[in-house]
N, C-alpha and C. Protein backbone atom coordinates (compact mmCIF):
# COMPACT_ATOMS: atom_id res chain seq x y z
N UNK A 1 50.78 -22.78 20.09
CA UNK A 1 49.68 -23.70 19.93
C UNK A 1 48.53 -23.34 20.86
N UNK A 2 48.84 -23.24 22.18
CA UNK A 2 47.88 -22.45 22.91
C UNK A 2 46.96 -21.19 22.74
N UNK A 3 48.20 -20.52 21.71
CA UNK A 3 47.43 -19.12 21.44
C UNK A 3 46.29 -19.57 20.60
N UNK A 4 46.84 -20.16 19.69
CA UNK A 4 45.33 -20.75 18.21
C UNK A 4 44.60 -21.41 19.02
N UNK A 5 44.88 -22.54 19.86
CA UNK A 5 43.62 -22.99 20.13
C UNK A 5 42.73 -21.93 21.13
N UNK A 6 43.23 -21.19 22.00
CA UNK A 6 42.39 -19.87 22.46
C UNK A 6 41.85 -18.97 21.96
N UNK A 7 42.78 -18.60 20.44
CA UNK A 7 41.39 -17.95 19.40
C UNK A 7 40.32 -18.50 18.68
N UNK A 8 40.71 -19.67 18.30
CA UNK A 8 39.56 -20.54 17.72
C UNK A 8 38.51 -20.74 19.08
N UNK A 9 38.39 -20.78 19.97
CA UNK A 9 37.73 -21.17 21.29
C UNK A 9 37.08 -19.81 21.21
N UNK A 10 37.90 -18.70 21.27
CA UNK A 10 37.18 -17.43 21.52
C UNK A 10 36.17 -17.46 20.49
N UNK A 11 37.18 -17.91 19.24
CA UNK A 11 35.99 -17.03 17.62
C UNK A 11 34.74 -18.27 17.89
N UNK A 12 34.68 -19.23 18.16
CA UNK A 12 33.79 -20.19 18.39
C UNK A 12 32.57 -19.72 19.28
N UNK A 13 33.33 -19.14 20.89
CA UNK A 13 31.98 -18.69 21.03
C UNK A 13 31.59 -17.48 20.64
N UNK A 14 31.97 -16.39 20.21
CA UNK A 14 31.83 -15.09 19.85
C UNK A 14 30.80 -15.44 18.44
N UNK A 15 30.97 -16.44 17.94
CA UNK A 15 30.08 -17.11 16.48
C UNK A 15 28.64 -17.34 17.19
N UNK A 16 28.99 -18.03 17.59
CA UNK A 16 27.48 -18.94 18.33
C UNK A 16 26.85 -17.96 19.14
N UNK A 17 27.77 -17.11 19.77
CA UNK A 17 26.87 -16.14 20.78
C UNK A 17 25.64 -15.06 19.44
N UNK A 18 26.42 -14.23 18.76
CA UNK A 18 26.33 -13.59 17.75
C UNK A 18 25.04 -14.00 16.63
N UNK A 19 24.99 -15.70 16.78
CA UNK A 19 23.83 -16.15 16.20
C UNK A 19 22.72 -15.50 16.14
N UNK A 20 21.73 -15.38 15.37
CA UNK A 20 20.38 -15.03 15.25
C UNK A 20 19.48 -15.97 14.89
N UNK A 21 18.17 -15.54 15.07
CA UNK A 21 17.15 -16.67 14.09
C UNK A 21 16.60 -15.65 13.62
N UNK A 22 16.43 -15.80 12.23
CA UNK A 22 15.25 -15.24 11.53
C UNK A 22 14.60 -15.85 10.70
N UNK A 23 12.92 -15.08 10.08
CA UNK A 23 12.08 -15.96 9.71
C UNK A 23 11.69 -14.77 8.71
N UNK A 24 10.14 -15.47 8.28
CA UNK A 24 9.89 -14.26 7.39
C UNK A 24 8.16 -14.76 7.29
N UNK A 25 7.58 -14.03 6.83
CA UNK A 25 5.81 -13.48 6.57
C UNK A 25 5.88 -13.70 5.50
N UNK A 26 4.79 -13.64 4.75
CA UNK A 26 4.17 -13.48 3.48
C UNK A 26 2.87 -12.39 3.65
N UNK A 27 2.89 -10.78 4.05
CA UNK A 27 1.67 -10.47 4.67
C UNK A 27 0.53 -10.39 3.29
N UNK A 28 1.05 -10.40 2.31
CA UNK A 28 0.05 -10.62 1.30
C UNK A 28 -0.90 -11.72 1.20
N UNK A 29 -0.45 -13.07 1.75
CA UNK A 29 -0.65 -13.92 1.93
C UNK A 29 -1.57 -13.73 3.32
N UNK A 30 -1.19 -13.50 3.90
CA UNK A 30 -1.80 -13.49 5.75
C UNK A 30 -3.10 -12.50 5.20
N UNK A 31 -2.75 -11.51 5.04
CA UNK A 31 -4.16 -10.85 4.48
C UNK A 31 -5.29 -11.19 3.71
N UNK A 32 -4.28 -11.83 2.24
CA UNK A 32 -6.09 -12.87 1.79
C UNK A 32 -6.68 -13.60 2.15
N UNK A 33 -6.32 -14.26 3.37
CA UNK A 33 -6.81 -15.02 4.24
C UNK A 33 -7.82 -14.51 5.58
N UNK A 34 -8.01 -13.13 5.71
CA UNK A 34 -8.96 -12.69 6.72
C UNK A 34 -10.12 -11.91 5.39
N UNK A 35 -11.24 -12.91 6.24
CA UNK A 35 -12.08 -12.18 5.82
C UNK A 35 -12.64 -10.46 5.85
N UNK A 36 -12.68 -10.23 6.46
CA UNK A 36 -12.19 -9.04 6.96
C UNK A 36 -11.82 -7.97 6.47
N UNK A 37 -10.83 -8.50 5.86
CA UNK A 37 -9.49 -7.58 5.18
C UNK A 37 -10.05 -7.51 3.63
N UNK A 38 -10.69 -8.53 3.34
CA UNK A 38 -10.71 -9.17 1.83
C UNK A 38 -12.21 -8.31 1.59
N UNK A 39 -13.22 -8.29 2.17
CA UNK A 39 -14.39 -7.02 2.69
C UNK A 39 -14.33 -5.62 2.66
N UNK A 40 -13.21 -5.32 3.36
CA UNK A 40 -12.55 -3.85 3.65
C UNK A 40 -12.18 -3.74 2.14
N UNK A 41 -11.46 -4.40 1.31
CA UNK A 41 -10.83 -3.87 0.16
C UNK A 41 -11.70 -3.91 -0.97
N UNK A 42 -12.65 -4.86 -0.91
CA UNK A 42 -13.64 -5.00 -1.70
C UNK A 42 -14.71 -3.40 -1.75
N UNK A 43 -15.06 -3.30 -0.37
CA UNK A 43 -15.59 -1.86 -0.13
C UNK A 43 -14.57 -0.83 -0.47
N UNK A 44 -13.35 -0.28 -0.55
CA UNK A 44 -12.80 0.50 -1.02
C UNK A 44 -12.60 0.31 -2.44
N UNK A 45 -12.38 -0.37 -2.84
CA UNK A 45 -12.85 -1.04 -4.96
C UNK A 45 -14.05 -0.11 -5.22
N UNK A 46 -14.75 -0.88 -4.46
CA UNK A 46 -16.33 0.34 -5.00
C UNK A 46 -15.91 1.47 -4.89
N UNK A 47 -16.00 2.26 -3.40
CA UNK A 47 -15.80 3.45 -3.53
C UNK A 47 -14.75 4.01 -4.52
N UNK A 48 -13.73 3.45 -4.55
CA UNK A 48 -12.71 4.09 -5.76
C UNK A 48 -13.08 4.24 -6.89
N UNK A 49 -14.33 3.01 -7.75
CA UNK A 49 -14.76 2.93 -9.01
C UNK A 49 -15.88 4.02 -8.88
N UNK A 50 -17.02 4.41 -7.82
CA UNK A 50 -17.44 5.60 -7.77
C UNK A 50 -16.77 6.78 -7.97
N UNK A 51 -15.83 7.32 -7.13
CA UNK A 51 -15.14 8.34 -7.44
C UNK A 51 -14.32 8.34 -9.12
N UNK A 52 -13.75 7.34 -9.13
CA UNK A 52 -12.96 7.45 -10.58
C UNK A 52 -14.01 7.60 -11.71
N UNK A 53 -15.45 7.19 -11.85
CA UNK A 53 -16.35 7.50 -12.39
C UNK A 53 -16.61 9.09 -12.78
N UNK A 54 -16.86 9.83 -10.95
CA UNK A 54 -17.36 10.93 -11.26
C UNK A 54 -15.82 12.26 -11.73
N UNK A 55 -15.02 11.65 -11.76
CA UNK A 55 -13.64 12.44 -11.99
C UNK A 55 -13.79 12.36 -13.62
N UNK A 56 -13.94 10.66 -14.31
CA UNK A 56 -14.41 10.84 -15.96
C UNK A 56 -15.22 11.88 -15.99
N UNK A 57 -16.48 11.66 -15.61
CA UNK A 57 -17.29 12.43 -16.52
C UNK A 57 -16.96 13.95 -16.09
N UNK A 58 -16.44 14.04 -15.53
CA UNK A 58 -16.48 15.59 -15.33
C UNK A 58 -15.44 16.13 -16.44
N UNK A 59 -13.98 14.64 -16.51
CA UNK A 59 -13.43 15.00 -18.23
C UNK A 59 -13.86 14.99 -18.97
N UNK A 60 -14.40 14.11 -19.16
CA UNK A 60 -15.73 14.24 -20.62
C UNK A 60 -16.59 15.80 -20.60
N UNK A 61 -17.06 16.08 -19.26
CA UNK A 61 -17.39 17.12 -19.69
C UNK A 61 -16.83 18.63 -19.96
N UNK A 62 -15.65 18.33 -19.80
CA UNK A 62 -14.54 19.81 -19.87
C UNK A 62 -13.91 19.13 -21.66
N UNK A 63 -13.88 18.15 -22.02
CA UNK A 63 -13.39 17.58 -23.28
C UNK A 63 -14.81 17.66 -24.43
N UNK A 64 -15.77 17.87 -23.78
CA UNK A 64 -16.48 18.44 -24.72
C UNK A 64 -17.11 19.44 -25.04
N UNK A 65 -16.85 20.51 -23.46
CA UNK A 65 -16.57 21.98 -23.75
C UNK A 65 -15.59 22.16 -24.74
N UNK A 66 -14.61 21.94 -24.73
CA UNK A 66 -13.30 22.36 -25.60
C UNK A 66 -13.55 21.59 -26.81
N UNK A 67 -13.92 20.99 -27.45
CA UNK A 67 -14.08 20.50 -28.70
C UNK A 67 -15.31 21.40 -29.29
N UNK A 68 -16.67 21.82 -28.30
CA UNK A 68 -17.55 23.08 -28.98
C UNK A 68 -16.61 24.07 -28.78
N UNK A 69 -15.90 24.51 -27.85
CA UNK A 69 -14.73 25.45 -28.18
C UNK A 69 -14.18 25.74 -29.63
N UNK A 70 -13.24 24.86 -29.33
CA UNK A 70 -12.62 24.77 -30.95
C UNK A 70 -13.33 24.79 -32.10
N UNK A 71 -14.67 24.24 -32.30
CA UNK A 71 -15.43 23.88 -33.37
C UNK A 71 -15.91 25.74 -33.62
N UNK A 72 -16.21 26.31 -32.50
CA UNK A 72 -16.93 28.09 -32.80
C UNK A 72 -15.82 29.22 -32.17
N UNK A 73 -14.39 28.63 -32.08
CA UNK A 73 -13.81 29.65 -32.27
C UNK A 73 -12.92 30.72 -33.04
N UNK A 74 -13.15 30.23 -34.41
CA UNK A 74 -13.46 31.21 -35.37
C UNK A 74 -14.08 32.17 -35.14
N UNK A 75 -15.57 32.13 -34.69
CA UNK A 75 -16.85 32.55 -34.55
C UNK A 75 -16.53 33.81 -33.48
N UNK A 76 -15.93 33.91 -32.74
CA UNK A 76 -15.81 34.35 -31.50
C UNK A 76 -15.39 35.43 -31.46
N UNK A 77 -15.40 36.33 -30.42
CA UNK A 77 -14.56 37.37 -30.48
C UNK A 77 -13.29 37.52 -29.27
N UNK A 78 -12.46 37.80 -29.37
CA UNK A 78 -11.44 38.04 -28.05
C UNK A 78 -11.77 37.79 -27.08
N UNK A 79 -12.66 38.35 -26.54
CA UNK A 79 -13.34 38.60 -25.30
C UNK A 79 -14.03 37.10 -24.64
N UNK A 80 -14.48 36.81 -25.99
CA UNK A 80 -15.61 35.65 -25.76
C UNK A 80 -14.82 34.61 -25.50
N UNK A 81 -13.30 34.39 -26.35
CA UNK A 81 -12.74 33.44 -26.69
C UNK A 81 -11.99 32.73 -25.15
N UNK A 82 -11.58 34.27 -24.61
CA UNK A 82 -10.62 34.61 -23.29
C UNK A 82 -11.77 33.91 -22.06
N UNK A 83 -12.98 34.45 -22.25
CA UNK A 83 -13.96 34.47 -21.75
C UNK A 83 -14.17 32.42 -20.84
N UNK A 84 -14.19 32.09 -22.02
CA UNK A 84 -14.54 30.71 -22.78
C UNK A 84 -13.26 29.84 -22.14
N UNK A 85 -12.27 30.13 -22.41
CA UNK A 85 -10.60 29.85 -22.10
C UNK A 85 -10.55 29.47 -20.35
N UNK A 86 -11.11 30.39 -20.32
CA UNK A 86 -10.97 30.86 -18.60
C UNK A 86 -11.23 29.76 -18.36
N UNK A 87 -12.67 29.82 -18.55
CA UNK A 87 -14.01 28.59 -18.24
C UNK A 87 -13.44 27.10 -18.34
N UNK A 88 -12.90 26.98 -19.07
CA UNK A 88 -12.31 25.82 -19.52
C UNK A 88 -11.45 25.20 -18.37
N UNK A 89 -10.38 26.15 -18.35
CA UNK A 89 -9.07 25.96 -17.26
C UNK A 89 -9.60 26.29 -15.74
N UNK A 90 -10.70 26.83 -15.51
CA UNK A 90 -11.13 26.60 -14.10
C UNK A 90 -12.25 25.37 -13.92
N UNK A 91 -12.53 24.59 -14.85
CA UNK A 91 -13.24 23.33 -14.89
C UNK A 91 -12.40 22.24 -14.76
N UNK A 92 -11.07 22.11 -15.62
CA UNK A 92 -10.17 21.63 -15.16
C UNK A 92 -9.40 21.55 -13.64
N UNK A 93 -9.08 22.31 -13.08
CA UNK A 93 -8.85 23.20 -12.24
C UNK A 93 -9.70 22.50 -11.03
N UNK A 94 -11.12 22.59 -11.22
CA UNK A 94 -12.17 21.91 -11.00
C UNK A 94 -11.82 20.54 -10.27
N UNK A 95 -11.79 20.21 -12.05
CA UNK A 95 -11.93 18.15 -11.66
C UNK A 95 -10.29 18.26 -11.02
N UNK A 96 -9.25 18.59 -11.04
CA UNK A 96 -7.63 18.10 -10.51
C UNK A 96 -8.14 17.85 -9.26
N UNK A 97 -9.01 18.93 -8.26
CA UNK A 97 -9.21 19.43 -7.45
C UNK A 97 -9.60 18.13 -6.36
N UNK A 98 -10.51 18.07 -7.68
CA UNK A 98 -11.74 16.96 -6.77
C UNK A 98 -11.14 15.17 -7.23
N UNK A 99 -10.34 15.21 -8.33
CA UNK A 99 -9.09 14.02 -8.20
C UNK A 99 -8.64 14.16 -7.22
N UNK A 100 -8.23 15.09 -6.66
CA UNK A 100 -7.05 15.32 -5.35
C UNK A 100 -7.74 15.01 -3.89
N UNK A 101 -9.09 15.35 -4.19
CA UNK A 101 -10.06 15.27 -2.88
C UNK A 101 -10.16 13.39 -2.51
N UNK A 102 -10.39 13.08 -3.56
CA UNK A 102 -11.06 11.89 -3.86
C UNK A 102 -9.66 10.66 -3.43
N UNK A 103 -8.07 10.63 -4.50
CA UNK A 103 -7.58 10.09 -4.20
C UNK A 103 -5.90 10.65 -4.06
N UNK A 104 -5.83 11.86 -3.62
CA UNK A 104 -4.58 12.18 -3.21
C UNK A 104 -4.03 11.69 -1.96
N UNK A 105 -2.82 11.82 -1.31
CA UNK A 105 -1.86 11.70 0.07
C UNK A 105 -3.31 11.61 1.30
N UNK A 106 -3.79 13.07 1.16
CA UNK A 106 -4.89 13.10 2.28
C UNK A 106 -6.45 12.99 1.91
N UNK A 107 -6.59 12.51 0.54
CA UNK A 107 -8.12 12.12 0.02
C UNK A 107 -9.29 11.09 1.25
N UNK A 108 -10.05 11.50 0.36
CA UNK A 108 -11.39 10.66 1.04
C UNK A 108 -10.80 9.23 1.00
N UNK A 109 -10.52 8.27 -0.19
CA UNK A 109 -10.39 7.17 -0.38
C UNK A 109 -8.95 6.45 0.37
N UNK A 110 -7.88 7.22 0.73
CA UNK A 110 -7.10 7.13 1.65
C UNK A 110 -7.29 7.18 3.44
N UNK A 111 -8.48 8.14 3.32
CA UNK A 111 -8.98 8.32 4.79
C UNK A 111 -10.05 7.04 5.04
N UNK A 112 -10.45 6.63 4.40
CA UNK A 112 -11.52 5.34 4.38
C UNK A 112 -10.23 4.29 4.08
N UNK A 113 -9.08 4.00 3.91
CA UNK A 113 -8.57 2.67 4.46
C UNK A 113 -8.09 2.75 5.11
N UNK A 114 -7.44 4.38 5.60
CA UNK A 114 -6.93 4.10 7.22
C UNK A 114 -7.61 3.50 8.03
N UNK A 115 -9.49 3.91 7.94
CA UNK A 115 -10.22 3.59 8.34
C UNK A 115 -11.11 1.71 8.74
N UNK A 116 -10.49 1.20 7.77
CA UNK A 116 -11.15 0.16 7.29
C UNK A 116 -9.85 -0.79 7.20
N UNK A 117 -8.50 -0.52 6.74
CA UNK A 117 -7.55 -1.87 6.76
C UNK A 117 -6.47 -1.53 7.23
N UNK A 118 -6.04 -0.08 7.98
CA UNK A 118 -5.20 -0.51 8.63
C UNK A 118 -5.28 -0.72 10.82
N UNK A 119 -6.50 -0.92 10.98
CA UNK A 119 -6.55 -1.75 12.24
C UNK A 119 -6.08 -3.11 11.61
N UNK A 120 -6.30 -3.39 11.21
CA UNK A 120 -6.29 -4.85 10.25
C UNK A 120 -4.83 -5.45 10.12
N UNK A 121 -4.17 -4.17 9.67
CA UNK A 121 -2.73 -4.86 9.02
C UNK A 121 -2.25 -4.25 10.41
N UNK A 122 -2.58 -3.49 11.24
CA UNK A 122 -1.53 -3.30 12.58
C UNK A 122 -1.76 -4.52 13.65
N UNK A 123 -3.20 -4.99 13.50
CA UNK A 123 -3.40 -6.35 14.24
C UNK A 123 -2.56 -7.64 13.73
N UNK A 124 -2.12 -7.48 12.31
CA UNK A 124 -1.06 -8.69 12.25
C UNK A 124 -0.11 -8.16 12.64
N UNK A 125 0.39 -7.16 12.39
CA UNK A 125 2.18 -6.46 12.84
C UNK A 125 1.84 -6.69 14.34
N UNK A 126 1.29 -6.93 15.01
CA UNK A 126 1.50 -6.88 16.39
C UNK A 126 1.25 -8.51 17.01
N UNK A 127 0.96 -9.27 15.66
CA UNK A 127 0.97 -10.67 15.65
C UNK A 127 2.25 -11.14 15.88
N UNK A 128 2.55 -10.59 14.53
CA UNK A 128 4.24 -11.00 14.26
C UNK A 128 5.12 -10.27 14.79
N UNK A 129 4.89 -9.32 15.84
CA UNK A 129 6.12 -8.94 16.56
C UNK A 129 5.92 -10.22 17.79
N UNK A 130 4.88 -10.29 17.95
CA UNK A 130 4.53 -11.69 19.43
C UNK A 130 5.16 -12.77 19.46
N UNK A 131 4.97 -13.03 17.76
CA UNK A 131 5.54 -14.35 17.37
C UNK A 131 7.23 -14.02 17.56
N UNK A 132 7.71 -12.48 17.01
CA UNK A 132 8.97 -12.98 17.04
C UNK A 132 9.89 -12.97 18.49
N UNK A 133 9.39 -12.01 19.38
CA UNK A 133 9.28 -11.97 20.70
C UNK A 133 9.10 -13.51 21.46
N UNK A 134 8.30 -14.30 21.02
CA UNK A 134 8.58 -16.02 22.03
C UNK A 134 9.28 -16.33 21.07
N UNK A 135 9.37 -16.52 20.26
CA UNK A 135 10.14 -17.18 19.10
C UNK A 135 11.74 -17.05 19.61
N UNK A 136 12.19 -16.05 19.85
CA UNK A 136 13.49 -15.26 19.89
C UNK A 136 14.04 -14.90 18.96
N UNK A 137 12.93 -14.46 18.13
CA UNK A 137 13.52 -14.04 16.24
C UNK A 137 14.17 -12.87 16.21
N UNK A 138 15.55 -12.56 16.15
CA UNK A 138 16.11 -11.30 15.90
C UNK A 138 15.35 -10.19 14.50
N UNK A 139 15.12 -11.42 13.43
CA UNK A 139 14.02 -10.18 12.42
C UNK A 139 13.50 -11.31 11.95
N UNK A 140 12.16 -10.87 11.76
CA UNK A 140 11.21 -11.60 10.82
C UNK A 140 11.12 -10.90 9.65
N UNK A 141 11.11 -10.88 8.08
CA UNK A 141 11.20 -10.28 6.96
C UNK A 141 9.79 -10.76 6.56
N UNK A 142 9.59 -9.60 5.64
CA UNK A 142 8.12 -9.77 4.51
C UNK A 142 8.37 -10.24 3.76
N UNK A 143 8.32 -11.01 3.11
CA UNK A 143 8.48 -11.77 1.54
C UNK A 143 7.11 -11.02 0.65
N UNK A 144 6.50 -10.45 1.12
CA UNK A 144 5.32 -9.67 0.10
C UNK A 144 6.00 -8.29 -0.15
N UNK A 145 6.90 -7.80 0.53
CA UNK A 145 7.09 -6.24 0.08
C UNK A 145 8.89 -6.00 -0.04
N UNK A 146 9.45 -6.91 -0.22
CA UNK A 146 10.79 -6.93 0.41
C UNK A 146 11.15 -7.74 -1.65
N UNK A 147 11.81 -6.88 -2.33
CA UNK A 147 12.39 -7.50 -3.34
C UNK A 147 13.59 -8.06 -3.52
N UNK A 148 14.34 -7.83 -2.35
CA UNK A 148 15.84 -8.87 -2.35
C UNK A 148 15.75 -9.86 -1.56
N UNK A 149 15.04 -10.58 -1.40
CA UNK A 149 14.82 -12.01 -0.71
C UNK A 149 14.83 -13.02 -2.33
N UNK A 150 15.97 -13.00 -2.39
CA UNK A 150 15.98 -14.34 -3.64
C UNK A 150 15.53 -15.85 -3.10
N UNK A 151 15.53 -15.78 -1.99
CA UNK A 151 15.71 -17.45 -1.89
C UNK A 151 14.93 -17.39 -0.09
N UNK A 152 14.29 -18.05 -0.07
CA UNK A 152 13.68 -18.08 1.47
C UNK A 152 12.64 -19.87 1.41
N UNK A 153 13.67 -20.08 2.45
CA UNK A 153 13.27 -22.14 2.89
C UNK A 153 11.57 -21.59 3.47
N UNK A 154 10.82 -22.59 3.13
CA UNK A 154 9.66 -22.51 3.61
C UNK A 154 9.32 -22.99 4.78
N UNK A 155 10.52 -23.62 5.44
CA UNK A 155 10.84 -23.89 6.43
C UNK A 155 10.28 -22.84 7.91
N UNK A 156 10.23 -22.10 7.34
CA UNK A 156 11.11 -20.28 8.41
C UNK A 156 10.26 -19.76 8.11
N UNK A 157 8.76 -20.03 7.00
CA UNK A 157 7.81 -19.07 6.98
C UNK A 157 6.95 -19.06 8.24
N UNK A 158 6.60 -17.76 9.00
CA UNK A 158 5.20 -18.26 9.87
C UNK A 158 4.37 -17.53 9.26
N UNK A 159 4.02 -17.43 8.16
CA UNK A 159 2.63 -16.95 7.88
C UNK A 159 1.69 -17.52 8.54
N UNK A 160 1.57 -19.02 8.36
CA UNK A 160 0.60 -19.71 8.68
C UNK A 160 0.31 -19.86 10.63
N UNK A 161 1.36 -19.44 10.96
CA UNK A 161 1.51 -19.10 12.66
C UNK A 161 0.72 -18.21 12.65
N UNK A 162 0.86 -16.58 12.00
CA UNK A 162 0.24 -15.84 12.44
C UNK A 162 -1.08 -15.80 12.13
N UNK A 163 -0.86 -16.63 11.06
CA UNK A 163 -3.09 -16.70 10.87
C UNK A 163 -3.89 -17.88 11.98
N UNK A 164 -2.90 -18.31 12.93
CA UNK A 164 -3.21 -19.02 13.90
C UNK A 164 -3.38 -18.16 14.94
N UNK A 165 -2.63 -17.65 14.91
CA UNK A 165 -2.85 -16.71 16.09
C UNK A 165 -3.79 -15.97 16.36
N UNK A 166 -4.15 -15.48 14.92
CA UNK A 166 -5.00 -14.31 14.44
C UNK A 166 -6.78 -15.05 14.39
N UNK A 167 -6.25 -16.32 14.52
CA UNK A 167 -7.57 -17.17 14.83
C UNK A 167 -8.10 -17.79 13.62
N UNK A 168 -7.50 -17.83 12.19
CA UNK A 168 -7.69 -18.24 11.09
C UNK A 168 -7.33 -19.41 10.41
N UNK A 169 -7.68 -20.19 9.96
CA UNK A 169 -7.07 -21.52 9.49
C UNK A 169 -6.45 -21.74 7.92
């Protein structure tokens, strides 16, 4: 009898010690809420609809090389045709190029939101590590980027903490 009640005593506190608190964000949420942020993305919209603009027309204009292509190459001779071919696939070649400039891994339009939103989103991550640091939150979770959170009490959200913090209402 002694022994059980000394393991139940042990597993009792070994439970309670073991406890955690955790909470969770909404940073999708925390973000539409700074002006700021909502500015920064608005200015990268443009610039993206600029660039994605000049990437069309430059298809349009390799799509309507190749359609006078096709239409006079009957007409043509080997040379001209090869000639013509080339032209084509280094215009292509071309626009991938300047797609890639514009919005690849290391593009312009990637280097302008490092620029522009992520001071932004590292100033909340360093919100919500603060918060979970006094808090004594073992993990705070995203509910904006995190797809196995089926069920989360609204209880435990601090979004609205960190847009306090962050100086926002």
């Amino acid at each position: 009898m002694k022994k059980l009640l000394f393991i139940s005593l042990f597993l009792l506190i070994a439970l309670t010690s073991f406890s955690q608190k955790f909470a969770f964000v909404d940073t999708d949420y925390i973000l539409k809420k700074i002006p700021s942020y909502r500015s920064a993305q608005e200015q990268l919209d443009k610039q993206a609809a600029v660039y994605q603009k000049e990437v069309e027309e430059k298809y349009a204009e390799i799509d309507k090389l190749f359609k006078t292509f096709e239409a006079e190459k009957v007409l043509l001779t080997e040379e001209m045709k090869t000639k013509r071919e080339d032209e084509i696939i280094a215009m292509e070649k071309s626009a991938k190029d300047l797609q890639m400039k514009y919005f690849g891994r290391e593009g312009m339009l990637f280097k302008k939101r490092e620029e522009l939103v992520k001071p932004i989103q590292d100033q909340v991550y360093n919100t919500v590590k603060e918060i979970a640091t006094e808090g004594g939150y073992a993990i705070i979770f995203d509910s904006a980027s995190s797809s196995n959170m089926l069920y989360t009490n609204p209880r435990y959200d601090k979004s609205d903490e960190v847009l306090q913090k962050l100086g926002y209402n």
